[in-house]
C-alpha atoms as a PDB file:
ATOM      1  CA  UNK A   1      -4.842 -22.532  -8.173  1.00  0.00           C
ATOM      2  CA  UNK A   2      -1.138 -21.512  -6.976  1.00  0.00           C
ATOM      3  CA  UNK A   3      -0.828 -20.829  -3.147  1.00  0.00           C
ATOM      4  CA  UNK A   4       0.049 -17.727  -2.112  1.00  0.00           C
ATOM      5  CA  UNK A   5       3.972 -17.425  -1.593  1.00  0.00           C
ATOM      6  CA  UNK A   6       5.632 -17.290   1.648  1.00  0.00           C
ATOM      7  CA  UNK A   7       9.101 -16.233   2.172  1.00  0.00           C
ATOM      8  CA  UNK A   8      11.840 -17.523   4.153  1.00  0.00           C
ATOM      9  CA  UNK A   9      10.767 -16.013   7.750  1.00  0.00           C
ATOM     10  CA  UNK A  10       7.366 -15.040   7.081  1.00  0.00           C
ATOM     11  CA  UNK A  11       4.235 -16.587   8.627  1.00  0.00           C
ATOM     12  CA  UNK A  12       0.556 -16.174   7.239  1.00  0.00           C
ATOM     13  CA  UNK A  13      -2.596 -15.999   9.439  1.00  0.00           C
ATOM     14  CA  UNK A  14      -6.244 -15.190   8.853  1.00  0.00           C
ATOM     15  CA  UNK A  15      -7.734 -13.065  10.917  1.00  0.00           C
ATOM     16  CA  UNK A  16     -12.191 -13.343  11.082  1.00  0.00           C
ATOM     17  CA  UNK A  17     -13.739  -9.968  11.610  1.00  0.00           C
ATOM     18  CA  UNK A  18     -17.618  -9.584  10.822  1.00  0.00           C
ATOM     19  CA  UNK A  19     -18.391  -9.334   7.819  1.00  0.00           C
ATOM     20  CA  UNK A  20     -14.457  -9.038   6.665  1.00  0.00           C
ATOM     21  CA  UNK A  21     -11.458 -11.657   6.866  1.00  0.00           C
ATOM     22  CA  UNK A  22      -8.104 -10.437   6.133  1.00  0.00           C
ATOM     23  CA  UNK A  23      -4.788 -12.326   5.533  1.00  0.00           C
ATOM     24  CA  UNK A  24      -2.237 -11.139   7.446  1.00  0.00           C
ATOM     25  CA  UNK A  25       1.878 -11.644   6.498  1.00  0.00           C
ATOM     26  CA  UNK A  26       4.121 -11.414  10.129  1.00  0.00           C
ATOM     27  CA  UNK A  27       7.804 -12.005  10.491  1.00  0.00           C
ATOM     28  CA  UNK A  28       8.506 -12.683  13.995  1.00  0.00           C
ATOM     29  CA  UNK A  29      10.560  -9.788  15.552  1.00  0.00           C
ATOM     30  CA  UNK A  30      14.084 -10.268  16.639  1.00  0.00           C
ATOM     31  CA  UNK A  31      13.120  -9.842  20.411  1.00  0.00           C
ATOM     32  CA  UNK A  32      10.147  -9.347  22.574  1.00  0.00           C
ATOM     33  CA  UNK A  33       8.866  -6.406  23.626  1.00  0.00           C
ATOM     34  CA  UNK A  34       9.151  -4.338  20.395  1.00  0.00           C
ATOM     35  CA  UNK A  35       6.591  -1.567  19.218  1.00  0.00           C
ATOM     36  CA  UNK A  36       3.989  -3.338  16.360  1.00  0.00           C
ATOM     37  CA  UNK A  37       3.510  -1.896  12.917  1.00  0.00           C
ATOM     38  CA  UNK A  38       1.429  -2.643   9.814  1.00  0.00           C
ATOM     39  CA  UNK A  39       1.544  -2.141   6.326  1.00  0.00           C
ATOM     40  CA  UNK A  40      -0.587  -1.266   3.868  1.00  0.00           C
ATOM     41  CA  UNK A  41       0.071  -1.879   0.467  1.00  0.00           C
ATOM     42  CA  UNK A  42      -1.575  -0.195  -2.991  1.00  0.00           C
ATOM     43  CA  UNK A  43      -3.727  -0.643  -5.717  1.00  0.00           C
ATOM     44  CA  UNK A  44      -3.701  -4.254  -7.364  1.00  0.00           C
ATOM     45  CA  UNK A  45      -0.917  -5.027  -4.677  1.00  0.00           C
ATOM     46  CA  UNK A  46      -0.761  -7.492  -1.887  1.00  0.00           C
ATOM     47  CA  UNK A  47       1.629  -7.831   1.483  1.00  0.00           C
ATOM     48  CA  UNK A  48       4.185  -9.502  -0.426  1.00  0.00           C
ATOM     49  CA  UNK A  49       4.940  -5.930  -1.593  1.00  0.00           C
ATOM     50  CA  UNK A  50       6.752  -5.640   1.882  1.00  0.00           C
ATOM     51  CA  UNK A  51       8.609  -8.696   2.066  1.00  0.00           C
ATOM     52  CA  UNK A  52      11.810  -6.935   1.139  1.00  0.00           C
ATOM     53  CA  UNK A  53      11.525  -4.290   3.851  1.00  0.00           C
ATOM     54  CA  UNK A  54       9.951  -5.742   6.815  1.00  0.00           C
ATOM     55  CA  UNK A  55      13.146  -8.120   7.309  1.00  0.00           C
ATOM     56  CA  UNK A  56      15.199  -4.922   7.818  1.00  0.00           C
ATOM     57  CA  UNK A  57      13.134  -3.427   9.774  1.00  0.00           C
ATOM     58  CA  UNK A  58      12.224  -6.885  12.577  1.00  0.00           C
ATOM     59  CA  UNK A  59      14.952  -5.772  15.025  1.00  0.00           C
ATOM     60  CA  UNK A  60      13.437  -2.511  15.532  1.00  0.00           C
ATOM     61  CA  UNK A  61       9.577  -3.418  15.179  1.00  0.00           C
ATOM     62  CA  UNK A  62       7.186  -6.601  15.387  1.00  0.00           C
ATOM     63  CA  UNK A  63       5.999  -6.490  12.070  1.00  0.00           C
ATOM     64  CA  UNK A  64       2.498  -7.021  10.010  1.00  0.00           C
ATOM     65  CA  UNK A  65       1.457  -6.485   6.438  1.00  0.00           C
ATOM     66  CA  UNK A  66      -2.227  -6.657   5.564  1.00  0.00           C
ATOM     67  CA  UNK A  67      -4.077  -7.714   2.532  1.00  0.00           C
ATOM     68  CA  UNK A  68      -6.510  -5.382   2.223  1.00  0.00           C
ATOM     69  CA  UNK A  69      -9.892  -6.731   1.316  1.00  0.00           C
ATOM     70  CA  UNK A  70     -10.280  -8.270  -2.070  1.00  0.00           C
ATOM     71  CA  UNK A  71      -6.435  -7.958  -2.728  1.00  0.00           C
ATOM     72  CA  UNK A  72      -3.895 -10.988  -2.136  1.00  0.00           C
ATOM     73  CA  UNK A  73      -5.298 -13.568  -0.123  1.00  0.00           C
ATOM     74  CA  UNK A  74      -7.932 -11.895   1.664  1.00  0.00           C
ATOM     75  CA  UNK A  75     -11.738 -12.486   0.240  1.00  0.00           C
ATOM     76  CA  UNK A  76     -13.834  -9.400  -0.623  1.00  0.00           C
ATOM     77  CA  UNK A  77     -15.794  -8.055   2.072  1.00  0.00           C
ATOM     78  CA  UNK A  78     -19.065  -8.911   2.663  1.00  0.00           C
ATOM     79  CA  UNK A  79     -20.286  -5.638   1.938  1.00  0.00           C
ATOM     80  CA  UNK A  80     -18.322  -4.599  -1.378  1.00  0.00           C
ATOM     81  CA  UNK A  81     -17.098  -1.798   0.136  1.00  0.00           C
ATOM     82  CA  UNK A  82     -14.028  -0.894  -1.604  1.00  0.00           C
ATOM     83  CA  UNK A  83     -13.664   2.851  -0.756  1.00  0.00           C
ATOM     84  CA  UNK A  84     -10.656   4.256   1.443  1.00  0.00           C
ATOM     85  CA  UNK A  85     -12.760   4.773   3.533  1.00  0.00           C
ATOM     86  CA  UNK A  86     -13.909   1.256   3.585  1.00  0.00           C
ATOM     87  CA  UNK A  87     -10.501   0.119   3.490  1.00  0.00           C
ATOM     88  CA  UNK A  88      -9.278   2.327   6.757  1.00  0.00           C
ATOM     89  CA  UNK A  89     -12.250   1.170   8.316  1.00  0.00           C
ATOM     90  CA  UNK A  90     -10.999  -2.650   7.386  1.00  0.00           C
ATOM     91  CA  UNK A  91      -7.584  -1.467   8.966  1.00  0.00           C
ATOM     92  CA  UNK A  92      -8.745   0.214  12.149  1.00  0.00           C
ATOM     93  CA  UNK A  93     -11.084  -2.795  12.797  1.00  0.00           C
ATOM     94  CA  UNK A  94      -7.831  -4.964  12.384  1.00  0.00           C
ATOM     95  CA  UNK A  95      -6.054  -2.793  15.207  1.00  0.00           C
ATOM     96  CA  UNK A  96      -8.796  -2.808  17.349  1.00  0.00           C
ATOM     97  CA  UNK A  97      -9.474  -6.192  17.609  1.00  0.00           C
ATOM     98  CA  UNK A  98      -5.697  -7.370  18.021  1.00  0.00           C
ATOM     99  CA  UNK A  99      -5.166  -4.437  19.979  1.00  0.00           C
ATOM    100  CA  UNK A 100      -2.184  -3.820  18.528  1.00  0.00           C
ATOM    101  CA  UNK A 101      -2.422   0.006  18.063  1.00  0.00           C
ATOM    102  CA  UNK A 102      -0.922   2.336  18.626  1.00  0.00           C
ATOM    103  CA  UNK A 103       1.591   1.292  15.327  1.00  0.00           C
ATOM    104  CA  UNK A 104       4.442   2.406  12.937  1.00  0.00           C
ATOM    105  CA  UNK A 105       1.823   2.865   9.903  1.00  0.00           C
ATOM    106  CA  UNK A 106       3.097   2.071   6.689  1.00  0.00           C
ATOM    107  CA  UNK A 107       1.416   2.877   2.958  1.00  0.00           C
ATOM    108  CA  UNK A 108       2.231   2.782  -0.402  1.00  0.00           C
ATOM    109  CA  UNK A 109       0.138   4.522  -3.004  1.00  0.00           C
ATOM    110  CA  UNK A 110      -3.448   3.602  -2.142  1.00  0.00           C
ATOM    111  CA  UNK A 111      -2.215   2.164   0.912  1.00  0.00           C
ATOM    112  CA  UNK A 112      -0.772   5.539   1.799  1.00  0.00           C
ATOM    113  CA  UNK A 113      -3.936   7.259   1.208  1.00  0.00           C
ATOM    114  CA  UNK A 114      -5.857   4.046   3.741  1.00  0.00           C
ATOM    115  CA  UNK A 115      -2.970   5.326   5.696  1.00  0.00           C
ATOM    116  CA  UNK A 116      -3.886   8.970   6.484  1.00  0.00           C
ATOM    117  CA  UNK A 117      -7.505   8.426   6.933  1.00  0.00           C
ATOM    118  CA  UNK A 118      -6.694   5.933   9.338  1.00  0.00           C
ATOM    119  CA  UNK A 119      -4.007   8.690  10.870  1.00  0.00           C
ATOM    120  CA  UNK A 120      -6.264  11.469  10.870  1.00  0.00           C
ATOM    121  CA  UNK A 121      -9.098   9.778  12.381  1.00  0.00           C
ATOM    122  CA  UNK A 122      -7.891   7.136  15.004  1.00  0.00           C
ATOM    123  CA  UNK A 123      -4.818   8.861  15.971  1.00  0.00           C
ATOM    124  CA  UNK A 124      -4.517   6.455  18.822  1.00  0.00           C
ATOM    125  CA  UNK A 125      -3.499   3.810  16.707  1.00  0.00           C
ATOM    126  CA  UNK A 126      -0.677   5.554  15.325  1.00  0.00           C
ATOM    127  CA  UNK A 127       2.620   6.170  16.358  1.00  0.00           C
ATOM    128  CA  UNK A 128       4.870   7.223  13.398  1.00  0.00           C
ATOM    129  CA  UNK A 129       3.399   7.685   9.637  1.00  0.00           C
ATOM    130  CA  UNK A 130       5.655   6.514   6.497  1.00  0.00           C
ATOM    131  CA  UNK A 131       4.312   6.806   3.484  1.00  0.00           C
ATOM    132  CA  UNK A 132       5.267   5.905  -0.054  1.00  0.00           C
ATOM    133  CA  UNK A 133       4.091   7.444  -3.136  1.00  0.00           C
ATOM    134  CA  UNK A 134       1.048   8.222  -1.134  1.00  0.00           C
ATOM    135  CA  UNK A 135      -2.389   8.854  -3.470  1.00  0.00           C
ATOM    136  CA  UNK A 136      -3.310  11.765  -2.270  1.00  0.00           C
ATOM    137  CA  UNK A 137      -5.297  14.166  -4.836  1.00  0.00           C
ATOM    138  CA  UNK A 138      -3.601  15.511  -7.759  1.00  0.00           C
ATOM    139  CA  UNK A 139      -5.116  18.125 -10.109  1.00  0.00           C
ATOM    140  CA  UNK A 140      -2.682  17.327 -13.176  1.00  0.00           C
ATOM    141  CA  UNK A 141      -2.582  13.612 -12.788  1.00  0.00           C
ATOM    142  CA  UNK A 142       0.248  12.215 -14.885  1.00  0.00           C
ATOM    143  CA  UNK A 143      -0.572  10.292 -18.383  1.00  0.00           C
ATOM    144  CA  UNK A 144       0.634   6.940 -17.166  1.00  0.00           C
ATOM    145  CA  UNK A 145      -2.213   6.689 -13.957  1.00  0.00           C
ATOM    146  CA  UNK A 146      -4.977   7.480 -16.811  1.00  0.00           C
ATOM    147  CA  UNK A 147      -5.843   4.135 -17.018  1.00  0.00           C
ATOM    148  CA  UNK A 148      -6.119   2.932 -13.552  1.00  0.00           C
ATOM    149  CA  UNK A 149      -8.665   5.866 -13.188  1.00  0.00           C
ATOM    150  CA  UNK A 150     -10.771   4.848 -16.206  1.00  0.00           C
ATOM    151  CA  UNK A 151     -10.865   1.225 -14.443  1.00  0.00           C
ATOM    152  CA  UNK A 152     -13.440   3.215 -12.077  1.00  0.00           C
ATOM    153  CA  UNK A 153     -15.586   3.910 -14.564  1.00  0.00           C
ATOM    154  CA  UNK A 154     -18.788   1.534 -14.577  1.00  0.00           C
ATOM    155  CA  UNK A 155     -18.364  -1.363 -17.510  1.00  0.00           C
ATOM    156  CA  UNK A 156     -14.543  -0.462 -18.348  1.00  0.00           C
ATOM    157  CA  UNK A 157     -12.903  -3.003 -16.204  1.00  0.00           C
ATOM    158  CA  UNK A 158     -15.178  -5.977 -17.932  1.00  0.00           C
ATOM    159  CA  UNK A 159     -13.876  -4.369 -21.310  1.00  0.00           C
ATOM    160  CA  UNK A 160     -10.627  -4.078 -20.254  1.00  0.00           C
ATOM    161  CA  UNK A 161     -10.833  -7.319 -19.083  1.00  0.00           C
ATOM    162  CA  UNK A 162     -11.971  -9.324 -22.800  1.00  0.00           C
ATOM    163  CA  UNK A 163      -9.853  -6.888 -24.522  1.00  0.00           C
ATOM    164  CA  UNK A 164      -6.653  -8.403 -22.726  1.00  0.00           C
ATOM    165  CA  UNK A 165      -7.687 -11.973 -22.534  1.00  0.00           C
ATOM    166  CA  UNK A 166      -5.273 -13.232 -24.437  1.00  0.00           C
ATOM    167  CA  UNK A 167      -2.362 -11.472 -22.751  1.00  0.00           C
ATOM    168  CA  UNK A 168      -0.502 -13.689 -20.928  1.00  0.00           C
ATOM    169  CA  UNK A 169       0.638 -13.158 -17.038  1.00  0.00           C
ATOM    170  CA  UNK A 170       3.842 -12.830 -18.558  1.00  0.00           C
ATOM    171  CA  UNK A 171       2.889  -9.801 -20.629  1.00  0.00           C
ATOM    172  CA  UNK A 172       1.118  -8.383 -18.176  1.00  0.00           C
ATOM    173  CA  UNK A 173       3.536  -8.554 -15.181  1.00  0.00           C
ATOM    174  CA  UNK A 174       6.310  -6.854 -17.653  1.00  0.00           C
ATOM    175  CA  UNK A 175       3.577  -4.391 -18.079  1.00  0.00           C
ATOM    176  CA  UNK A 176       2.749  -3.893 -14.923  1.00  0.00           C
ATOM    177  CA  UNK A 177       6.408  -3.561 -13.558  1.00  0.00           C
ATOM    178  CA  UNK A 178       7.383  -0.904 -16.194  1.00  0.00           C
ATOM    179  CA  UNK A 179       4.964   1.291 -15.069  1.00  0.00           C
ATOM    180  CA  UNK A 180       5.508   0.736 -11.259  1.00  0.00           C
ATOM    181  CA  UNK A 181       9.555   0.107 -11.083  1.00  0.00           C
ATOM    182  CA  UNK A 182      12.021   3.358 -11.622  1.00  0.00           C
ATOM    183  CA  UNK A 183      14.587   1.042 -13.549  1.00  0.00           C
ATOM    184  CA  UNK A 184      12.612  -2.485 -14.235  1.00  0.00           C
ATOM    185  CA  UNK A 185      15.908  -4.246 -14.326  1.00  0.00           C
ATOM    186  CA  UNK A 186      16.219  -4.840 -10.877  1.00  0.00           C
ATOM    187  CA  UNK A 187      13.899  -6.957 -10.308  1.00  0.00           C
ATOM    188  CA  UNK A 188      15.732 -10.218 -10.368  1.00  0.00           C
ATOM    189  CA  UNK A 189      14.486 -12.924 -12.458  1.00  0.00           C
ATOM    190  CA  UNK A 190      13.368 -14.796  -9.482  1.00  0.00           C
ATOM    191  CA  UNK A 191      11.475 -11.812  -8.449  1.00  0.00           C
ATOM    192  CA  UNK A 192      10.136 -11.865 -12.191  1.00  0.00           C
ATOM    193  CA  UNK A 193       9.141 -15.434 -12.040  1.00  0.00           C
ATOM    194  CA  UNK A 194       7.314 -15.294  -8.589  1.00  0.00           C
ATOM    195  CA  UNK A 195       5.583 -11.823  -9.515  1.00  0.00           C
ATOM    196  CA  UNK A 196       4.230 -13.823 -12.889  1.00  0.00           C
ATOM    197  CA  UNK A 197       3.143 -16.912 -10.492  1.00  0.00           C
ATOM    198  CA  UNK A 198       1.269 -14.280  -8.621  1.00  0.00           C
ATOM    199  CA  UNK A 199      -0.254 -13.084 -10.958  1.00  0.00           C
ATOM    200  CA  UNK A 200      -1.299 -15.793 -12.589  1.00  0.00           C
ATOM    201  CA  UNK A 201      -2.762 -16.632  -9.425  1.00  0.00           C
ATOM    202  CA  UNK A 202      -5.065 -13.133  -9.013  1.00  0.00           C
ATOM    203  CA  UNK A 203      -6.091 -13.982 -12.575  1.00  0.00           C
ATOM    204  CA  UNK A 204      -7.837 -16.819 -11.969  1.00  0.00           C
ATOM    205  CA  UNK A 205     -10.138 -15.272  -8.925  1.00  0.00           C
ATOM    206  CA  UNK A 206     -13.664 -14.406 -10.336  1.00  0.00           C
ATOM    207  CA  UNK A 207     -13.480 -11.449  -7.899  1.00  0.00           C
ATOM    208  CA  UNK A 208      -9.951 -10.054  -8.980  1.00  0.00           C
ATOM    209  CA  UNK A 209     -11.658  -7.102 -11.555  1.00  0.00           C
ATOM    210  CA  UNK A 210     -14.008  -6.197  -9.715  1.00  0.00           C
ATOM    211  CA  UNK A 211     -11.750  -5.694  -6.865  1.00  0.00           C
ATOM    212  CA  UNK A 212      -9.976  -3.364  -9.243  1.00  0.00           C
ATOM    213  CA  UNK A 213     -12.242  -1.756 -10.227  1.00  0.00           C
ATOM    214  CA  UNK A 214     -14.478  -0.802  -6.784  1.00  0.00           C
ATOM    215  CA  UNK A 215     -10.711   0.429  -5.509  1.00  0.00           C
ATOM    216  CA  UNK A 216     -10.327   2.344  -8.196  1.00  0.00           C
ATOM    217  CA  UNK A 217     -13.049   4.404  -7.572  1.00  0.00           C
ATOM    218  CA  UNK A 218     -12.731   4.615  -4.607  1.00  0.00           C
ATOM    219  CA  UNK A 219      -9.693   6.485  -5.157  1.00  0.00           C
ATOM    220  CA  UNK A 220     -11.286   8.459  -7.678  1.00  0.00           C
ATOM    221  CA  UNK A 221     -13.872   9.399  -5.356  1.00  0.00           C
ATOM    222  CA  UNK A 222     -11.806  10.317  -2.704  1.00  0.00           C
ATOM    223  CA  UNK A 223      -9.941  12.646  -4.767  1.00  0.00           C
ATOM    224  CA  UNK A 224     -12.852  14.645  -5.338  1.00  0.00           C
ATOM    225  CA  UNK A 225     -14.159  14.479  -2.391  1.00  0.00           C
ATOM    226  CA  UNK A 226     -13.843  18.044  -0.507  1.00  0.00           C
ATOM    227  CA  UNK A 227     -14.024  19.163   2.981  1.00  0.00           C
ATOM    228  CA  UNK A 228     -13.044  18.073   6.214  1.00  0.00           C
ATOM    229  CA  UNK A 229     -12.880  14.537   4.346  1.00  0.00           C
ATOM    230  CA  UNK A 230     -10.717  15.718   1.772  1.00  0.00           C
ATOM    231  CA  UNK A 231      -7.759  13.653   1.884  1.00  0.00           C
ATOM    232  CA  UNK A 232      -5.283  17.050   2.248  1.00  0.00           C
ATOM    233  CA  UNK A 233      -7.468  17.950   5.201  1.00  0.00           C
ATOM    234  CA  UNK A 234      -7.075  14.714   6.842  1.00  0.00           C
ATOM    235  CA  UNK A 235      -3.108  14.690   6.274  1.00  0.00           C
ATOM    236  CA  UNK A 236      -3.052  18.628   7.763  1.00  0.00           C
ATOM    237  CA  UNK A 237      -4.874  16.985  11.168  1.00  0.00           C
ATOM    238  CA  UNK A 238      -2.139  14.174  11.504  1.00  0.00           C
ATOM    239  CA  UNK A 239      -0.313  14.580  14.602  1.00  0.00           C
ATOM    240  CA  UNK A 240       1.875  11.397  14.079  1.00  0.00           C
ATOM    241  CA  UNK A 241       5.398  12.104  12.818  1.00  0.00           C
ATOM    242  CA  UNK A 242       5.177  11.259   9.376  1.00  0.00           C
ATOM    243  CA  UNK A 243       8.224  10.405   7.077  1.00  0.00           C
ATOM    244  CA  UNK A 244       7.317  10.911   3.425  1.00  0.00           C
ATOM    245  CA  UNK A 245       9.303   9.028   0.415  1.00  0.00           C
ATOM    246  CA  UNK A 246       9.060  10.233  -2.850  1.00  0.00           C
ATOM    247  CA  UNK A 247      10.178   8.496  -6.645  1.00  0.00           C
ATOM    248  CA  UNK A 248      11.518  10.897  -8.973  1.00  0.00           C
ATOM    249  CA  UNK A 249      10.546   8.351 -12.438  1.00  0.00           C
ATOM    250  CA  UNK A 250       6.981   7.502 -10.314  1.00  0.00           C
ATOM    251  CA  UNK A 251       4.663   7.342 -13.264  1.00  0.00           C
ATOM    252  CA  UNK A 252       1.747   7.133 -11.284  1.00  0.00           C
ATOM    253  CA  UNK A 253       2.331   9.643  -8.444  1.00  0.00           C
ATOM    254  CA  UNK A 254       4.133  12.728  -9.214  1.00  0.00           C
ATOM    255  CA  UNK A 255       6.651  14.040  -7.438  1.00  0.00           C
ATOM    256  CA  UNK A 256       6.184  17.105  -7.885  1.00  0.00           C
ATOM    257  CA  UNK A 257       3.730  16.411  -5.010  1.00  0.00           C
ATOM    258  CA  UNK A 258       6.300  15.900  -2.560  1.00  0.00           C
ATOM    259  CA  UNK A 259       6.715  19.545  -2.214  1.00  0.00           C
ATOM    260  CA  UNK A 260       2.751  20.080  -0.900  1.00  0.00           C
ATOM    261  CA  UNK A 261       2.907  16.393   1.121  1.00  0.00           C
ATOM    262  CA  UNK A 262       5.776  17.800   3.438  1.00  0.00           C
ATOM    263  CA  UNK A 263       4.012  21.444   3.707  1.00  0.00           C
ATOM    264  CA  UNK A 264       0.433  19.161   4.579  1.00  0.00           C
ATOM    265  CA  UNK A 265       1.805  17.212   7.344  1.00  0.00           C
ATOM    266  CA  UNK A 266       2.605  19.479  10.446  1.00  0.00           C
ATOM    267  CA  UNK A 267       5.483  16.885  11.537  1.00  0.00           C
ATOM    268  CA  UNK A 268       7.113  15.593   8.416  1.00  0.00           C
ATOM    269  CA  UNK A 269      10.271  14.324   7.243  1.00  0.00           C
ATOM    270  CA  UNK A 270      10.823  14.053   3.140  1.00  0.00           C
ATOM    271  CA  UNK A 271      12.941  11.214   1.399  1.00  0.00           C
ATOM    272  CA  UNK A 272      13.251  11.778  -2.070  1.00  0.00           C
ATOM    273  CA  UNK A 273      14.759   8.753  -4.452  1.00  0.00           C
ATOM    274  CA  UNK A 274      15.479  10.548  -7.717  1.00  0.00           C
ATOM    275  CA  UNK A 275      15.965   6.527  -9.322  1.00  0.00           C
ATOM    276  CA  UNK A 276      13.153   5.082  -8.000  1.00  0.00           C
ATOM    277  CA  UNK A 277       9.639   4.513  -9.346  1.00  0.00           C
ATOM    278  CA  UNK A 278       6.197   3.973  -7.061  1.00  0.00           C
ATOM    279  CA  UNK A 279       7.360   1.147  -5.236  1.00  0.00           C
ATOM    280  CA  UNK A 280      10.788   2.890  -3.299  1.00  0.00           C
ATOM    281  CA  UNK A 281       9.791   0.392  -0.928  1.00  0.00           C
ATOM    282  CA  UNK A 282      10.600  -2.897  -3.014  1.00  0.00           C
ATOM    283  CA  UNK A 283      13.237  -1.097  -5.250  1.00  0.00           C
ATOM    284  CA  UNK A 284      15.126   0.767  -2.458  1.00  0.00           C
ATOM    285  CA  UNK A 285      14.631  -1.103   0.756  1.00  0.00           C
ATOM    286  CA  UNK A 286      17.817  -0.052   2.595  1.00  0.00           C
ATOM    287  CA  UNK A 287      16.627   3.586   1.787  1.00  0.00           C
ATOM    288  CA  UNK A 288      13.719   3.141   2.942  1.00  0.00           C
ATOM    289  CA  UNK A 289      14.660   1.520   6.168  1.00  0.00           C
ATOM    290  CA  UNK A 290      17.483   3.647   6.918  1.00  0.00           C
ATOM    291  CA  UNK A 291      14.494   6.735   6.886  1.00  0.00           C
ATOM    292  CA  UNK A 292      12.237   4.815   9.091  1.00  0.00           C
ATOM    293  CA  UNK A 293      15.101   4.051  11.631  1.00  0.00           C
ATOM    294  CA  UNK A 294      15.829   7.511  11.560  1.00  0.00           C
ATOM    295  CA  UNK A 295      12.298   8.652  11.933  1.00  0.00           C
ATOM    296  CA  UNK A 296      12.657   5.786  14.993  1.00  0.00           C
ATOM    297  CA  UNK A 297      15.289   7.499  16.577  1.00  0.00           C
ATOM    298  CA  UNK A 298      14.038  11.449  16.936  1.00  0.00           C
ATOM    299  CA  UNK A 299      10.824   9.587  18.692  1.00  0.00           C
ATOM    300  CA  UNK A 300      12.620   8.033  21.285  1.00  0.00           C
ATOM    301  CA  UNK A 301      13.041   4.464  19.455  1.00  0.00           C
ATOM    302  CA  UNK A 302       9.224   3.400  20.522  1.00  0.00           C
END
């Protein structure tokens, strides 16, 4: 099996909780001294979906991305939780025992949804709030995101799964960038090549559907989950600033929602990238650094 890849500047560590060990990416920050922050990527993502942000970012913050459990290089947990709730509870138990809280939260799509659960109910771990294409509950959920939401129902992933055998990582990295990038061209064809290695990679783990599929519901679940843990609940009770960043070609989270995100979140900012797709963060970097600095600066640069 490939190894996991490791850019120029990055370090990798493990980190042993009970019953959960996650893989954690870190670029060492510029200087000492500066505030932490983590970040949490989405669905069928790893950390390496920061590693074109966090370097723009390490003279302002010391920061961390997390595999979430199952994903990238981190195992599945020992209890096959997958929820977000199981997730935020893998990222709050990551805080806590590095005691790196309170941080500048990060989260992209699922992550963003990890994100404000993790917000809304530790808010001593959080400082500032960015989120990217957050999945938070929509009630016309676009055409494209269909079939990540049938991978939560029971026995489609294993179909899904002999159907595409003979698809190579190839195939399915194109496949997977059209639906994710605004303008797929971008990516360079380094990028390409090291997204296919990667994938070739997550193939080969006999946990890597299932993983898939248990997150999937879990997102599926949350969005139909009401009351006080309803996900728009828990972003109106976030009292970190909160900078929002919207796609306008996301396929997968609509921006239309942009418009209720900002009204949820009692202290929020709104970015909107009319060019970019779900991943502003790995398409737009500058943009999206430039709004965190920002976001940086009217709290006092801590």
């Amino acid at each position: 099996m490939s190894a996991v890849r490791v850019a120029e500047g990055e370090e990798l560590r493990s980190v042993a909780l009970p019953g959960l060990t996650l893989n954690v990416r870190a670029r060492p920050p510029e200087r000492t001294g500066l505030p932490p922050a983590l970040y949490v990527h989405g669905l069928g993502g790893s950390s390496q979906n920061w590693s074109a942000l966090m370097p723009l970012v390490q003279d302002v913050v010391d920061g961390a991305a997390v595999d979430l459990p199952g994903f990238g290089d981190s195992p599945p947990p020992d209890d096959g939780n997958y929820s977000v709730t199981g997730h935020a509870r893998a990222v709050i138990r990551l805080l806590d025992a590095g005691e790196r809280g309170p941080v500048h939260l990060f989260g992209n799509s699922l992550g963003g949804a990890v994100a404000t659960r993790v917000a809304a109910v530790r808010p001593d771990l959080v400082r500032t709030l960015t989120l990217i294409s957050p999945a938070l509950p929509e009630i016309r959920v676009q055409w494209p995101a269909v079939p990540t939401g049938l991978l939560a129902v029971p026995g489609v992933a294993s179909l899904f799964s002999r159907m595409t055998k003979d698809m190579t990582a190839e195939q399915r990295t194109r496949g997977v960038m059209a639906l994710c990038y605004g303008d797929p061209a971008r990516v360079s064809e380094a990028g390409f090549r090291e997204a296919v290695a990667e994938m070739e990679r997550r193939l080969e783990l006999p946990y890597f559907w299932d993983a898939m599929a248990r997150s999937a519901r879990g997102i599926v679940d949350a969005y139909t989950l009401g009351g006080q843990h309803g996900l728009w609940r828990q972003a109106e009770r976030v009292l970190a600033p909160t900078q929002l960043v919207y796609g306008g070609r996301d396929q997968l989270v609509s921006y239309r929602m942009a418009r209720r995100a900002s009204a949820a979140f009692r202290d929020s900012r709104l970015l909107t990238l009319p060019d970019a797709g779900h991943v502003a963060m790995m398409e737009y970097p500058e943009a999206v650094a430039q709004a965190f600095r920002e976001l940086l600066d009217e709290c006092g640069g801590s």
